[in-house]
Structures are given as structure tokens and as C-alpha cells.
PDB file of N, CA and C in Angstrom:
ATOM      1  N   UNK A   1       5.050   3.814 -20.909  1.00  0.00           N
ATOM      2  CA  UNK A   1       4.577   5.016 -21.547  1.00  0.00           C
ATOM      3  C   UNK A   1       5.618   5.508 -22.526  1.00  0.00           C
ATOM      4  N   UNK A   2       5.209   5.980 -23.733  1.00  0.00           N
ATOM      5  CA  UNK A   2       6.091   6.106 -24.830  1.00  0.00           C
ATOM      6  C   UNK A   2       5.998   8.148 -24.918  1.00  0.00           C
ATOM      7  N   UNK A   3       6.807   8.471 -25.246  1.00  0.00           N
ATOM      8  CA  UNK A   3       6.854   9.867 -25.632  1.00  0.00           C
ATOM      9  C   UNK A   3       5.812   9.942 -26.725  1.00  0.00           C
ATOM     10  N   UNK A   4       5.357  11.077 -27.221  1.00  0.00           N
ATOM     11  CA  UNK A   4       4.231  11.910 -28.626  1.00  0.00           C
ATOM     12  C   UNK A   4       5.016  11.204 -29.723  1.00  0.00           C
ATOM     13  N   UNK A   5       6.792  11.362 -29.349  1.00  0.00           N
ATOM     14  CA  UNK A   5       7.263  11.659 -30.646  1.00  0.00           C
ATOM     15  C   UNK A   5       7.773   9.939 -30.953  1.00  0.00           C
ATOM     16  N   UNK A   6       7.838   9.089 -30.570  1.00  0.00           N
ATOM     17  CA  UNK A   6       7.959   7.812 -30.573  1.00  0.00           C
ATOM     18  C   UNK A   6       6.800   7.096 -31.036  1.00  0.00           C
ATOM     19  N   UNK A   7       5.217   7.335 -30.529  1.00  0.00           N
ATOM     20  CA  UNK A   7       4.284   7.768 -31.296  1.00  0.00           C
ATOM     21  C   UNK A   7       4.154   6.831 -33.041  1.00  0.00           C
ATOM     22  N   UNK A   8       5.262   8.513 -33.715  1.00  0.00           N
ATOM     23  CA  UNK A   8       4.636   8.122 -34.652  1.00  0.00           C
ATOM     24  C   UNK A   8       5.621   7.515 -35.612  1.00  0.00           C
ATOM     25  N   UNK A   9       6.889   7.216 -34.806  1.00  0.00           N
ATOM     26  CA  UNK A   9       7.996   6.230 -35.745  1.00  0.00           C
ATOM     27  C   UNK A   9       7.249   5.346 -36.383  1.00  0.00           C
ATOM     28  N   UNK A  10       8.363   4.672 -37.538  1.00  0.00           N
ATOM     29  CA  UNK A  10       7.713   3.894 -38.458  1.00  0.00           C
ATOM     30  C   UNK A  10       7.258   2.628 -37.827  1.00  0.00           C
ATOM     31  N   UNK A  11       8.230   2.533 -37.084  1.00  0.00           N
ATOM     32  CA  UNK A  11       8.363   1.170 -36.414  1.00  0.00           C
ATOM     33  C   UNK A  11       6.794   0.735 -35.803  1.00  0.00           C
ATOM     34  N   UNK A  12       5.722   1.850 -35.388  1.00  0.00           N
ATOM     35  CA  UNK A  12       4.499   1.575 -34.313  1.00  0.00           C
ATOM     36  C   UNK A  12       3.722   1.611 -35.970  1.00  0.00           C
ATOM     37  N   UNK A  13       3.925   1.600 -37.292  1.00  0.00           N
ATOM     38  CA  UNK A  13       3.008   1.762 -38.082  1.00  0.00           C
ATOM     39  C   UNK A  13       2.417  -0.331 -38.129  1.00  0.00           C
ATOM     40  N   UNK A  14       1.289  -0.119 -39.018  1.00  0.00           N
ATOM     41  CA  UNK A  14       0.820  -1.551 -38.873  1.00  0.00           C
ATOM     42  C   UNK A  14       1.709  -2.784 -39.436  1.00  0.00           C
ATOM     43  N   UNK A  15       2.778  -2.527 -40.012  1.00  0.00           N
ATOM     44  CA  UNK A  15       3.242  -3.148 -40.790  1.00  0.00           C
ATOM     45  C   UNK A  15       4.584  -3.309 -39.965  1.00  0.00           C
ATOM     46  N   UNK A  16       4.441  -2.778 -38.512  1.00  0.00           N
ATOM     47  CA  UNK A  16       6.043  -2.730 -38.268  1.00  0.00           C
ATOM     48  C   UNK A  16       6.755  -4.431 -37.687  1.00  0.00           C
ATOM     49  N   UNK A  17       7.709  -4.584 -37.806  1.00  0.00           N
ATOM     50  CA  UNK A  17       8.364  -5.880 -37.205  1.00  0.00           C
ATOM     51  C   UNK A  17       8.348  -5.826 -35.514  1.00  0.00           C
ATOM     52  N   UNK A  18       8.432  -7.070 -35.510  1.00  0.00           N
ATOM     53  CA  UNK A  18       8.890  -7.244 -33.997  1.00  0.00           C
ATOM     54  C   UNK A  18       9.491  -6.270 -33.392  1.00  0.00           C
ATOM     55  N   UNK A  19       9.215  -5.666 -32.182  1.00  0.00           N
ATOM     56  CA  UNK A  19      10.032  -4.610 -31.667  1.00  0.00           C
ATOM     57  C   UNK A  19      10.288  -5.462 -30.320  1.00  0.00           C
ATOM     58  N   UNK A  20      11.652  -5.062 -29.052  1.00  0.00           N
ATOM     59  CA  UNK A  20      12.101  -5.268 -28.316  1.00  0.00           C
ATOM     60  C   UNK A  20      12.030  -4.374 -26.793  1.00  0.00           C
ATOM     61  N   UNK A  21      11.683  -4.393 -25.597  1.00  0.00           N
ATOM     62  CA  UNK A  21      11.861  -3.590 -24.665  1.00  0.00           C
ATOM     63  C   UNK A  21      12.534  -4.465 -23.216  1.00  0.00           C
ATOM     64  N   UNK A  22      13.532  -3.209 -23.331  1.00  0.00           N
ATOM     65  CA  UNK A  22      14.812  -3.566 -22.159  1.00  0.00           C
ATOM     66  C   UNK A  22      14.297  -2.837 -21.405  1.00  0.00           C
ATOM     67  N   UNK A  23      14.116  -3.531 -19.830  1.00  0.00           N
ATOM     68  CA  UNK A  23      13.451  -2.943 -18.550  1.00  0.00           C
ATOM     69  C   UNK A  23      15.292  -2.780 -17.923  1.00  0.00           C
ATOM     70  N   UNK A  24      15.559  -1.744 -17.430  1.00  0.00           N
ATOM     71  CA  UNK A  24      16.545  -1.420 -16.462  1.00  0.00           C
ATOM     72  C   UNK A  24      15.724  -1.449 -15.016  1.00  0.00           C
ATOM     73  N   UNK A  25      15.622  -2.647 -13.978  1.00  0.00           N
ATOM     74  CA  UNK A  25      15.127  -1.900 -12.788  1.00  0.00           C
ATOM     75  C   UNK A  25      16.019  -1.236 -12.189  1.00  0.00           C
ATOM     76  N   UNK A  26      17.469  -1.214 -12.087  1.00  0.00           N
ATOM     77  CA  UNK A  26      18.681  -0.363 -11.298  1.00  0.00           C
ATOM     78  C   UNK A  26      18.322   0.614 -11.452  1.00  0.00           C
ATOM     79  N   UNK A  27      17.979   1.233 -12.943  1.00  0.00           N
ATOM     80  CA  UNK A  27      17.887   2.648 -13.549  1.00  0.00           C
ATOM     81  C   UNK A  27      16.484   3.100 -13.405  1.00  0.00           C
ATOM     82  N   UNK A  28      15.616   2.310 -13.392  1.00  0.00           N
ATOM     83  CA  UNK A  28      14.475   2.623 -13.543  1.00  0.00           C
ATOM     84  C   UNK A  28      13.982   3.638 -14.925  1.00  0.00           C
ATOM     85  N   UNK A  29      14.191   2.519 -15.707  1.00  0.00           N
ATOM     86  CA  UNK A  29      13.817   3.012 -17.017  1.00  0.00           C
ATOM     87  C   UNK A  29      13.871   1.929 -18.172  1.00  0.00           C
ATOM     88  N   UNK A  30      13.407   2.104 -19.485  1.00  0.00           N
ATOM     89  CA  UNK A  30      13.190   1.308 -20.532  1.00  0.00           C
ATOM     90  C   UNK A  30      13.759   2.201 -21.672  1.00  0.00           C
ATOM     91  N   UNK A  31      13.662   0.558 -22.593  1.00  0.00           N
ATOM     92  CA  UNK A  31      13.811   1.200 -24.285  1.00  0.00           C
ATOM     93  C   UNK A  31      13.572   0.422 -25.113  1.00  0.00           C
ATOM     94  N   UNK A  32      13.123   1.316 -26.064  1.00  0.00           N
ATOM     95  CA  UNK A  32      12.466   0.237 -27.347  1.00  0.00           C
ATOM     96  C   UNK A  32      13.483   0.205 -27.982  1.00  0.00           C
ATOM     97  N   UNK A  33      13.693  -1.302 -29.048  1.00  0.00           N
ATOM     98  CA  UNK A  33      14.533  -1.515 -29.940  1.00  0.00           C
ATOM     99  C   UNK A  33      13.346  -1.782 -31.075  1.00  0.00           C
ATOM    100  N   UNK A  34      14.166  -1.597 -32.132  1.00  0.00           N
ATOM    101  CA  UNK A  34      13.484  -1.702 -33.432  1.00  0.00           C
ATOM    102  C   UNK A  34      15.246  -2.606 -34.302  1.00  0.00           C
ATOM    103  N   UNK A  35      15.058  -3.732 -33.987  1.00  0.00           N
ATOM    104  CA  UNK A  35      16.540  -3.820 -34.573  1.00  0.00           C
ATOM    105  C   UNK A  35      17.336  -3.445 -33.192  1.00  0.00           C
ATOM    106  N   UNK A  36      18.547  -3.033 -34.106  1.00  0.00           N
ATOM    107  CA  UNK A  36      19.560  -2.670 -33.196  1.00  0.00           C
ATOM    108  C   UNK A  36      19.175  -0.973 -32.289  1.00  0.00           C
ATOM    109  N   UNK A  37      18.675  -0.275 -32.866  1.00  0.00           N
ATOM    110  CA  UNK A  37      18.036   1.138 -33.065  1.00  0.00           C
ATOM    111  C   UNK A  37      17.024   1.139 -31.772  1.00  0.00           C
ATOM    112  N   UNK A  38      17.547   2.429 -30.814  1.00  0.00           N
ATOM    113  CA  UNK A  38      16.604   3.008 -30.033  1.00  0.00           C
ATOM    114  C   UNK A  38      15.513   3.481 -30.683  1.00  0.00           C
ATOM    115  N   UNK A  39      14.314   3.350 -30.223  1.00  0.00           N
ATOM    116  CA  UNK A  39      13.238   4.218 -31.095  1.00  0.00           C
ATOM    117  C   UNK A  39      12.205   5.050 -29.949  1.00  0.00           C
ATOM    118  N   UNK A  40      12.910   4.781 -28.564  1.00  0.00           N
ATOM    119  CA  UNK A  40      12.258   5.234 -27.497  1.00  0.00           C
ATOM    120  C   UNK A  40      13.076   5.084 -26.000  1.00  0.00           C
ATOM    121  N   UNK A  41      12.326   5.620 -25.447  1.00  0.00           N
ATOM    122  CA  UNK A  41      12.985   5.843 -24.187  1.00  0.00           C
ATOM    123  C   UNK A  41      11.994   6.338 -22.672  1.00  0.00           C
ATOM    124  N   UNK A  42      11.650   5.440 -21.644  1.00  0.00           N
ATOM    125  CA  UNK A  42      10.756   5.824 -20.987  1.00  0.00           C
ATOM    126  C   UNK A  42      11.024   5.575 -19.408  1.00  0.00           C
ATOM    127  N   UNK A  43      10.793   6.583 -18.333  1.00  0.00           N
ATOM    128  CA  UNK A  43      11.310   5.905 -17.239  1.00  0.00           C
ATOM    129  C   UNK A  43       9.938   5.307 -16.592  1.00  0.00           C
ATOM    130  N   UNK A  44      10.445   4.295 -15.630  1.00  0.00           N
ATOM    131  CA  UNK A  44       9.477   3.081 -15.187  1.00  0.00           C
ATOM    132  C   UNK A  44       9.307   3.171 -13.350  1.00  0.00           C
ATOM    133  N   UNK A  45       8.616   2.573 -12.782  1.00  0.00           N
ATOM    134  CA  UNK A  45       7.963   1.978 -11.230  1.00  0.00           C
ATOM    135  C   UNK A  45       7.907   0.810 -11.106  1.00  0.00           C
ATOM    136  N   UNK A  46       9.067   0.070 -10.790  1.00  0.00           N
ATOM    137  CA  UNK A  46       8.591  -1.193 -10.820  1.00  0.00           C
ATOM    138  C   UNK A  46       8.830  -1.676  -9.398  1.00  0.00           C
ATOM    139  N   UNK A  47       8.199  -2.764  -8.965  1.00  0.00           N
ATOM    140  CA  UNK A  47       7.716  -3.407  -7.538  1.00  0.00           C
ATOM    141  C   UNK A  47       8.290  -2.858  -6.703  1.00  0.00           C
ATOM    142  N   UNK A  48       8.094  -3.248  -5.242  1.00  0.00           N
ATOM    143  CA  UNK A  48       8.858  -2.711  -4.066  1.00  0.00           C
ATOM    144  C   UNK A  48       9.003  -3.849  -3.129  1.00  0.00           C
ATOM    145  N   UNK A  49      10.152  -4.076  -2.197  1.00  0.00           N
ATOM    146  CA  UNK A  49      10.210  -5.243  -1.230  1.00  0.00           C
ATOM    147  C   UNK A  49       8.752  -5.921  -1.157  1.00  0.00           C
ATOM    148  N   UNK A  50       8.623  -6.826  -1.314  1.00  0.00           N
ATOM    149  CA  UNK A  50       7.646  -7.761  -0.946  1.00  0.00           C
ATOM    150  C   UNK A  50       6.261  -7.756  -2.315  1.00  0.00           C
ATOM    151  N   UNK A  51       6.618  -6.789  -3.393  1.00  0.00           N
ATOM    152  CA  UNK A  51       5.865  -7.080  -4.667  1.00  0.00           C
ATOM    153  C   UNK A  51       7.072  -6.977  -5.705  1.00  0.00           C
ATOM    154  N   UNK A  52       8.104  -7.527  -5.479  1.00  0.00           N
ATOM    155  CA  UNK A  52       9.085  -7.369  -6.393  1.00  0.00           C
ATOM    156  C   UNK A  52       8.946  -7.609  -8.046  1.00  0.00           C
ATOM    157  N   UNK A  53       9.291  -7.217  -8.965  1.00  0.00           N
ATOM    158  CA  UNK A  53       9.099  -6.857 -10.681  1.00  0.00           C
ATOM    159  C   UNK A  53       9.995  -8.223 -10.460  1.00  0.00           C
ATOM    160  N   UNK A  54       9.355  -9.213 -11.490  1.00  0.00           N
ATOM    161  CA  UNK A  54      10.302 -10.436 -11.748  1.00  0.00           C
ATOM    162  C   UNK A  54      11.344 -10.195 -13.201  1.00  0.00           C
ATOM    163  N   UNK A  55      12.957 -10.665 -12.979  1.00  0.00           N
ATOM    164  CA  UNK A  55      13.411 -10.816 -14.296  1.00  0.00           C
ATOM    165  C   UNK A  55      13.053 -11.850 -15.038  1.00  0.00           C
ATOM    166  N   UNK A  56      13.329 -11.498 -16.234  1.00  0.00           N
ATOM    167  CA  UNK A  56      13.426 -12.644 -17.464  1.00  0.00           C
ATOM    168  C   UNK A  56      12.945 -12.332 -18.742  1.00  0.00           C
ATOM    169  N   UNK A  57      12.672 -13.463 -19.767  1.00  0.00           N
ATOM    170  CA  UNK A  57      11.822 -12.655 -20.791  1.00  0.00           C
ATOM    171  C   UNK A  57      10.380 -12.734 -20.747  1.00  0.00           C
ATOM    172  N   UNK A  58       9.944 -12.133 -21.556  1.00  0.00           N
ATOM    173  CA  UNK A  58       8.466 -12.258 -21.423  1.00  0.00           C
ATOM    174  C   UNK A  58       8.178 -11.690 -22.761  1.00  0.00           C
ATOM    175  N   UNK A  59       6.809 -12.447 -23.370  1.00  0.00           N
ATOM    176  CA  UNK A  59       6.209 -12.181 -24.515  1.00  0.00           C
ATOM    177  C   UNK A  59       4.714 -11.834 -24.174  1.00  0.00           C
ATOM    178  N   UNK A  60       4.222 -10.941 -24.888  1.00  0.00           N
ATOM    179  CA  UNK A  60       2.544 -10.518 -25.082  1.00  0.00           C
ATOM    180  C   UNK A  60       2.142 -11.788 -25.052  1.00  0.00           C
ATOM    181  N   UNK A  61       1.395 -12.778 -24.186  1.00  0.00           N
ATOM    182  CA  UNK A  61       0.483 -13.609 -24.466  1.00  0.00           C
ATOM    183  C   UNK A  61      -0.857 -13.460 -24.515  1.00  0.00           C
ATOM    184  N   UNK A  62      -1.584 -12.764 -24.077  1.00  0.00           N
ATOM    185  CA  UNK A  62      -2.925 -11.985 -24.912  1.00  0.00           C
ATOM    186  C   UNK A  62      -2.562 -10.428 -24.912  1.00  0.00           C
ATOM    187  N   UNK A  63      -3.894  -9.964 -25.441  1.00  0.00           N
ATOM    188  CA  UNK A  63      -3.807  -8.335 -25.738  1.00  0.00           C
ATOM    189  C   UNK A  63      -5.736  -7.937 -25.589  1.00  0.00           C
ATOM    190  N   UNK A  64      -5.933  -7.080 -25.059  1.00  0.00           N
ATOM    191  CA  UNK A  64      -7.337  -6.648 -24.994  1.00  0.00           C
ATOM    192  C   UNK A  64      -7.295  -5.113 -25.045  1.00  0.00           C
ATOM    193  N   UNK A  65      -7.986  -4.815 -25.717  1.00  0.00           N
ATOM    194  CA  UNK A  65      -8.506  -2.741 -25.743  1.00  0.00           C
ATOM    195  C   UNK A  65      -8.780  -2.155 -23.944  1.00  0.00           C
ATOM    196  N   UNK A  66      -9.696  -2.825 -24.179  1.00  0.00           N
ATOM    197  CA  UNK A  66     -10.710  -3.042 -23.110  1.00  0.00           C
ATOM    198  C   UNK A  66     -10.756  -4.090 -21.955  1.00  0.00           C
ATOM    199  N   UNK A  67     -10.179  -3.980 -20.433  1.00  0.00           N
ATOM    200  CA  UNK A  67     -10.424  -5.340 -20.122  1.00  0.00           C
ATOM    201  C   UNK A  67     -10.250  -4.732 -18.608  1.00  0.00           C
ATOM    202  N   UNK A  68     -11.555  -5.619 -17.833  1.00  0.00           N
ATOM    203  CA  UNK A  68     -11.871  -5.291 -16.468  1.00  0.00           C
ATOM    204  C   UNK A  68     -11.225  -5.902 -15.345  1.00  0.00           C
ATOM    205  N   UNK A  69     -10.207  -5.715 -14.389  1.00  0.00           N
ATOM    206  CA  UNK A  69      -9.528  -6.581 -13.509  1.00  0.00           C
ATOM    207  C   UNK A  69     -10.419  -7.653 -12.896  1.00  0.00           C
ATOM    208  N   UNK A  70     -10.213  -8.625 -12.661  1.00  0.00           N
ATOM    209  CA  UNK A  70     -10.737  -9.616 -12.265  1.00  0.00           C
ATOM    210  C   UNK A  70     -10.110 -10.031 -10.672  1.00  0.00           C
ATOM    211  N   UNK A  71      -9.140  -9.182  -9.956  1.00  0.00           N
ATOM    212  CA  UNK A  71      -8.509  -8.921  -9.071  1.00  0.00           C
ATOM    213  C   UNK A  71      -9.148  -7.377  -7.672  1.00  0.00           C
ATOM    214  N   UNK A  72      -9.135  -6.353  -8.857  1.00  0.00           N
ATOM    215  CA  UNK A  72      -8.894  -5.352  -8.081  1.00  0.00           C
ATOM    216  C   UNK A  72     -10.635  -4.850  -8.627  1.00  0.00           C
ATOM    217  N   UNK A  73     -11.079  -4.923  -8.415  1.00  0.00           N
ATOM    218  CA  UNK A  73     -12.550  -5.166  -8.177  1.00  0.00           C
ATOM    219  C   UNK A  73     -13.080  -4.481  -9.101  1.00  0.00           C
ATOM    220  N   UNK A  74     -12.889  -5.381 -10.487  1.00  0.00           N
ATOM    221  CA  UNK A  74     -13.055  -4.821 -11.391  1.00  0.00           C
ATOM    222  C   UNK A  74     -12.601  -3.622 -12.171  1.00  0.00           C
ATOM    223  N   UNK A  75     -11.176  -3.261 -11.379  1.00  0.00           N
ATOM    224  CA  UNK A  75     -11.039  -1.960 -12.506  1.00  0.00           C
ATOM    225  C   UNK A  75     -10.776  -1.778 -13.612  1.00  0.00           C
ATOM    226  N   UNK A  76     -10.777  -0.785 -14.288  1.00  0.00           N
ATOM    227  CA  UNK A  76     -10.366  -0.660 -15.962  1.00  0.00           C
ATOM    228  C   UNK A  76      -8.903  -0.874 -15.860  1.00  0.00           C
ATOM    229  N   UNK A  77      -9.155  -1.893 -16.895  1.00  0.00           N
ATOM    230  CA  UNK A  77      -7.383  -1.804 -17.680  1.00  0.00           C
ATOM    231  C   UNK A  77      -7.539  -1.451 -19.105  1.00  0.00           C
ATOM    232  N   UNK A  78      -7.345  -0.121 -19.387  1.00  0.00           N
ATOM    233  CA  UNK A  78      -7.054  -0.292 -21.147  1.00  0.00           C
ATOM    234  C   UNK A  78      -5.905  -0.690 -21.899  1.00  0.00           C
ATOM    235  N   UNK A  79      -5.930  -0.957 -22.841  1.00  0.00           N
ATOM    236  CA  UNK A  79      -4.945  -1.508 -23.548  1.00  0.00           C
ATOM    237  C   UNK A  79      -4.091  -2.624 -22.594  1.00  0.00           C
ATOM    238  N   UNK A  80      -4.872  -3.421 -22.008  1.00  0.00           N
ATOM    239  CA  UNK A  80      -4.215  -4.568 -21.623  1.00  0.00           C
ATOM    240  C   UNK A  80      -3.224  -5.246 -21.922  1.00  0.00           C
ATOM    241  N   UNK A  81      -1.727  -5.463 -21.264  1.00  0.00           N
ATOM    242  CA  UNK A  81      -1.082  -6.818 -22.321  1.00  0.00           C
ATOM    243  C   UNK A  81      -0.737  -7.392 -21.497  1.00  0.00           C
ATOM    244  N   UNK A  82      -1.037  -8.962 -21.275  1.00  0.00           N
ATOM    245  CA  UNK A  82      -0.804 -10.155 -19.766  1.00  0.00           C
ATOM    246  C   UNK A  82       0.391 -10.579 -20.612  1.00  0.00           C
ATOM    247  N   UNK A  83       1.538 -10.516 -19.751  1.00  0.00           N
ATOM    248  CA  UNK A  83       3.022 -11.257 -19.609  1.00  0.00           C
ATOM    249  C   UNK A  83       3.124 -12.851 -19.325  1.00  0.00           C
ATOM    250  N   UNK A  84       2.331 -13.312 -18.015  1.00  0.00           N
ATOM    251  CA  UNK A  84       2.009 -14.086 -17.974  1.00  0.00           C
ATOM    252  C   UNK A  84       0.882 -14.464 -17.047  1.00  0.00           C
ATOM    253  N   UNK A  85       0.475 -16.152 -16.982  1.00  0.00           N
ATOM    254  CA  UNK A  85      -1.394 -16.025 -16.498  1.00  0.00           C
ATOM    255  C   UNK A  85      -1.131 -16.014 -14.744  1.00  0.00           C
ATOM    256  N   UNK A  86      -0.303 -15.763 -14.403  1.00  0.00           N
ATOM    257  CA  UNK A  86      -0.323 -15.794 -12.367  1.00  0.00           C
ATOM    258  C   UNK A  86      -0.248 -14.733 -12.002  1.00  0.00           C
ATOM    259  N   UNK A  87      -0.076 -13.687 -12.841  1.00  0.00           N
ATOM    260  CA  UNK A  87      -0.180 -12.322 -12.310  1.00  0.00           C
ATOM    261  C   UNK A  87       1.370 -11.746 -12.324  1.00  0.00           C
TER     262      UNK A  87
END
């Protein structure tokens, strides 16, 4: 989740470059890079003993608006983005 004011940096306009996000799980929190440049800042929930958040990198490999879990019995996911296909 991004702040209002992160929003409407240049960086989220259509034309923007590659952007970067550093997951801290110690801290429990993130940040966008644009370049070298913070352009955001958000704190995070990630797994717990026995659903643990995996490290490493990871790229958007699809993207959907709209897209119905195929897991959790159908619920809404908006703005979908799969990391990778095993869940």
C-alpha cells in the first residue's frame, strides 16, 4: 500500500521507468526506489511460522485488474500481481 502522496509522483505516471521495492521483513516495512531515490515508504504483514514470506528477487510475471482466487474460493483479488506460479 502506497501513501495519497506517492500516488502521484512522476515516477507512477505512464511513462515511468522501472521502479524497485525493498521488503524489510525484520522491520516490517518497504520502499520504492525510482533510481537511487525513495519515492515511498509503506509498512508490511508478512507470513508467520509455518506460512513464512520467501526471500529473493522477484519480478511481476502477470498482472490482472480483476482476478478471482482460484484457491480461496474464489475471492476477489484486484489489481492482481503473481510473483511466482506455486503460490
Amino acid at each position: 500500500l502506497l501513501s495519497a502522496t506517492a500516488l502521484v509522483h512522476p515516477a507512477f505516471a505512464t511513462d515511468a521507468r522501472a521502479l524497485q521495492i525493498f521488503v524489510s521483513k525484520s522491520k516490517q516495512s518497504l520502499a520504492v526506489y525510482d533510481g537511487t531515490d525513495v519515492i515511498a515508504t509503506s509498512k508490511i504483514s508478512s507470513g508467520k511460522s509455518g506460512h513464512t514470506t520467501p526471500s529473493g528477487i522477484f519480478s511481476v510475471i502477470e498482472k490482472q485488474t480483476y482476478h478471482e482466487s482460484n484457491i480461496y474460493s474464489g475471492a476477489p483479488m484486484p489489481f492482481m500481481q503473481r510473483l511466482t506460479w506455486s503460490g
